[in-house]
Every structure is written in structure tokens, then in C-alpha cells.
N, C-alpha and C. Protein backbone atom coordinates (compact mmCIF):
# COMPACT_ATOMS: atom_id res chain seq x y z
N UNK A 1 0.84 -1.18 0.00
CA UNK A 1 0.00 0.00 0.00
C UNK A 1 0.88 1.24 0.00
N UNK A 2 0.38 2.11 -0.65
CA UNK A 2 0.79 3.37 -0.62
C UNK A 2 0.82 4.07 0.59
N UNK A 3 1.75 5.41 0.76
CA UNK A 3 1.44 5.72 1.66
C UNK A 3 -0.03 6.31 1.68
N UNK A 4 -0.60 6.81 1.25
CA UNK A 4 -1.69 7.81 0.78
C UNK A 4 -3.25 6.28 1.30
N UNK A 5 -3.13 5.25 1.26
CA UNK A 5 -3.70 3.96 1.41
C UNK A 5 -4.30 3.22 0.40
N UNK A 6 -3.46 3.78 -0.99
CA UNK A 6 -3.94 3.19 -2.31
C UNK A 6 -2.84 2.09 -2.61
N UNK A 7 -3.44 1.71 -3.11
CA UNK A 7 -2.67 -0.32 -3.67
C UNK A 7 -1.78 0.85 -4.59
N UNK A 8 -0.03 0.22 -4.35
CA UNK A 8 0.84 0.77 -5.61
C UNK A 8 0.75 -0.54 -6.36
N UNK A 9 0.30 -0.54 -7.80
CA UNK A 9 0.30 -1.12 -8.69
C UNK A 9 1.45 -0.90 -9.77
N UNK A 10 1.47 0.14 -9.91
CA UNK A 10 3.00 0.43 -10.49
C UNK A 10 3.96 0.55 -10.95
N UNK A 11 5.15 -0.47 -10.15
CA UNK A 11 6.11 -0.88 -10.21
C UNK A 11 6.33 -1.52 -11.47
N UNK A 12 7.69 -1.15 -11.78
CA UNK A 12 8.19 -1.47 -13.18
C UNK A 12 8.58 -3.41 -13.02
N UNK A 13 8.68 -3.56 -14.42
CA UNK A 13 8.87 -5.21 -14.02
C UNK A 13 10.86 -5.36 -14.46
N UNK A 14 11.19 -4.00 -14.49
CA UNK A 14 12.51 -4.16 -14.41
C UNK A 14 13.20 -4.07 -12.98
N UNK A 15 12.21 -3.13 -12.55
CA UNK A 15 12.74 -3.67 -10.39
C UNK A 15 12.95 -4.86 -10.19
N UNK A 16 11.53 -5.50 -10.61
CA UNK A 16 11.58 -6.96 -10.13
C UNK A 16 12.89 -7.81 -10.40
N UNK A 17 13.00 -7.32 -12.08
CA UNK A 17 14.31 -8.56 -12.55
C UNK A 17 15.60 -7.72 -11.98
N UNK A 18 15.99 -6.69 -11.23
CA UNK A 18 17.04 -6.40 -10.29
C UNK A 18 16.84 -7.38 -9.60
N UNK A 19 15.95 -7.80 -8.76
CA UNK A 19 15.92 -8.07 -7.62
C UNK A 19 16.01 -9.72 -8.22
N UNK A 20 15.31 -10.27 -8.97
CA UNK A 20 15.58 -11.48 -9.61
C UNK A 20 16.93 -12.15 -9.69
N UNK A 21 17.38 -10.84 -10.23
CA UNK A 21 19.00 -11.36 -10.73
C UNK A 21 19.81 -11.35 -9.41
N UNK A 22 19.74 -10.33 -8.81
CA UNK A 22 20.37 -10.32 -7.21
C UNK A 22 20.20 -11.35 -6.16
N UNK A 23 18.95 -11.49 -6.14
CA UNK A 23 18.85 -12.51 -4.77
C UNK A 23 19.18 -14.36 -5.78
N UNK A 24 18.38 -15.00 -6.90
CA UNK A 24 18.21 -15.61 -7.87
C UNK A 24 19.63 -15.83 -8.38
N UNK A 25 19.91 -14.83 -9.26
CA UNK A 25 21.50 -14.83 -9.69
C UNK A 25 20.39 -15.38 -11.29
N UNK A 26 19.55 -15.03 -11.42
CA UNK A 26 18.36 -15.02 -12.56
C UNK A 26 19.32 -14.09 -13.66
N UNK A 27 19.70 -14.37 -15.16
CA UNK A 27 20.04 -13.66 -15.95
C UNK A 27 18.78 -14.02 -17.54
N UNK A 28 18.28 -13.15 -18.11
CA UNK A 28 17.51 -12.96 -19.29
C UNK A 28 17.86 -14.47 -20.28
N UNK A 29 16.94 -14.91 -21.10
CA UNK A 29 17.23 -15.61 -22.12
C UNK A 29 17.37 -15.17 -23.68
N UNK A 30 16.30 -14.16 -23.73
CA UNK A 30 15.28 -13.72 -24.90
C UNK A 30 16.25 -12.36 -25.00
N UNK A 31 15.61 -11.90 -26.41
CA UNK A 31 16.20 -10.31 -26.53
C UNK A 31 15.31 -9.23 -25.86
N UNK A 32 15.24 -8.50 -25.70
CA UNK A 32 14.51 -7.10 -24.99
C UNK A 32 13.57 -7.03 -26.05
N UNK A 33 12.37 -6.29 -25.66
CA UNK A 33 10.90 -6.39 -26.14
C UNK A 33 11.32 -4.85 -27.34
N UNK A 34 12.01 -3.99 -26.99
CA UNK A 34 12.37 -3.31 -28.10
C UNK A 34 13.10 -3.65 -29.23
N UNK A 35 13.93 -4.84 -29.49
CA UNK A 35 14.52 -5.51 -30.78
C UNK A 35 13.22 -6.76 -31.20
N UNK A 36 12.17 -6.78 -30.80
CA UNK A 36 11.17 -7.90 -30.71
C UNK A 36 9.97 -7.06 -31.76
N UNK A 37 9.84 -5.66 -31.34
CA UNK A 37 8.56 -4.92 -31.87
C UNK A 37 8.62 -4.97 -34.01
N UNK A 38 10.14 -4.17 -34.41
CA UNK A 38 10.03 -4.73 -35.83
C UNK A 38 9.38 -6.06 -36.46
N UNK A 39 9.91 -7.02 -35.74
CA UNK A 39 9.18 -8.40 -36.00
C UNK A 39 7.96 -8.69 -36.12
N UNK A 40 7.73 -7.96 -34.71
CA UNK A 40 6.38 -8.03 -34.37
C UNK A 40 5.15 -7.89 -35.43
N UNK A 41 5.92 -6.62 -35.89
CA UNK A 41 5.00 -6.12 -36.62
C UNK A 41 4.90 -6.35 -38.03
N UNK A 42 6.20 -6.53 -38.58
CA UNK A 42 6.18 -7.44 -39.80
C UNK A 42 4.86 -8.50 -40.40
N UNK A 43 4.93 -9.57 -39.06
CA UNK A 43 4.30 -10.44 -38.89
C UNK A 43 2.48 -10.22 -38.93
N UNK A 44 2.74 -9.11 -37.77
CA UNK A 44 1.02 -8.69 -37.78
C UNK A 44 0.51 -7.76 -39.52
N UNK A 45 1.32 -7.41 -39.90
CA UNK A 45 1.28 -6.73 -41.04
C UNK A 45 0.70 -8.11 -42.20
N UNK A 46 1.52 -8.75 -42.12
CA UNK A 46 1.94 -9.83 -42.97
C UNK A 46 0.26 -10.65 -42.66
N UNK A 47 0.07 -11.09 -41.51
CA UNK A 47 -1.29 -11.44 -41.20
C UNK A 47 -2.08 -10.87 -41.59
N UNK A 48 -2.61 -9.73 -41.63
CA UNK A 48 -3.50 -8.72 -41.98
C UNK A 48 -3.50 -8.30 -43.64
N UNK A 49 -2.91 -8.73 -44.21
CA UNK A 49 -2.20 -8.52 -45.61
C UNK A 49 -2.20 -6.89 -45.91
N UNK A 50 -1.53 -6.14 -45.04
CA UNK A 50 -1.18 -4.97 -45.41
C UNK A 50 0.29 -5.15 -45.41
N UNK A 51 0.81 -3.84 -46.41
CA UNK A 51 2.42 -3.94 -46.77
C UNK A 51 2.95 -2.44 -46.12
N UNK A 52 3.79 -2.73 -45.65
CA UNK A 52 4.78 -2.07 -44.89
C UNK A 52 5.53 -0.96 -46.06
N UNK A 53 5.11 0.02 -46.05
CA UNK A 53 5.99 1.12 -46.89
C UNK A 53 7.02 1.92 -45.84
N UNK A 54 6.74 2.17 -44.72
CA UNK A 54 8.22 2.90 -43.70
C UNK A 54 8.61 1.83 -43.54
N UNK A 55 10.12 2.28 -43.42
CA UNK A 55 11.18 1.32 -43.13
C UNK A 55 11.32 1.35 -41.69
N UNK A 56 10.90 0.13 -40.75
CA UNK A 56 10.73 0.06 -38.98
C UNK A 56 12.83 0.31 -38.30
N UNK A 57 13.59 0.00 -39.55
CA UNK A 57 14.54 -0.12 -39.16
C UNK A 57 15.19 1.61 -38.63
């Protein structure tokens, strides 16, 4: 709870993986969700059969 007496909802989920990797000794497998989004969208493009004229790169 907040101080104020509201639920902190919040919190980033990169605190968490500090704390993951610290106490855990937890290190990432995957690439970061920002080298993931080009793809992403390729794909959803590609599904949808629309064509990509900006270059995402």
C-alpha cells in the first residue's frame, strides 16, 4: 500500500528482474521487447495482408 492507502500497482517489471537477478543470480534468455517490436509487426502486417511502406529499421 501506498502511503496515501492506495494499492501501488505500479512498479516497473525491471525492479523486479534487479531483484531477480540479485537474490536468484536469474540472468535474461530472450532479446529485450524493443529488438522484438520490428518483428512483431512485420508479422502482424503480414497477417492482416497490409504492406509495410516505412522502413521500422
Amino acid at each position: 500500500m501506498a502511503p496515501a492507502g492506495r494499492p501501488v500497482a505500479n512498479y516497473t517489471v525491471k525492479a523486479e528482474a534487479l531483484r531477480a537477478r540479485k537474490l536468484l543470480g536469474w540472468t535474461p534468455m530472450q532479446s529485450m521487447l524493443q529488438d522484438e517490436i520490428p518483428e512483431i509487426v512485420k508479422e502482424e502486417a503480414h497477417t492482416h495482408d497490409l504492406s509495410l511502406e516505412v522502413s521500422l529499421e
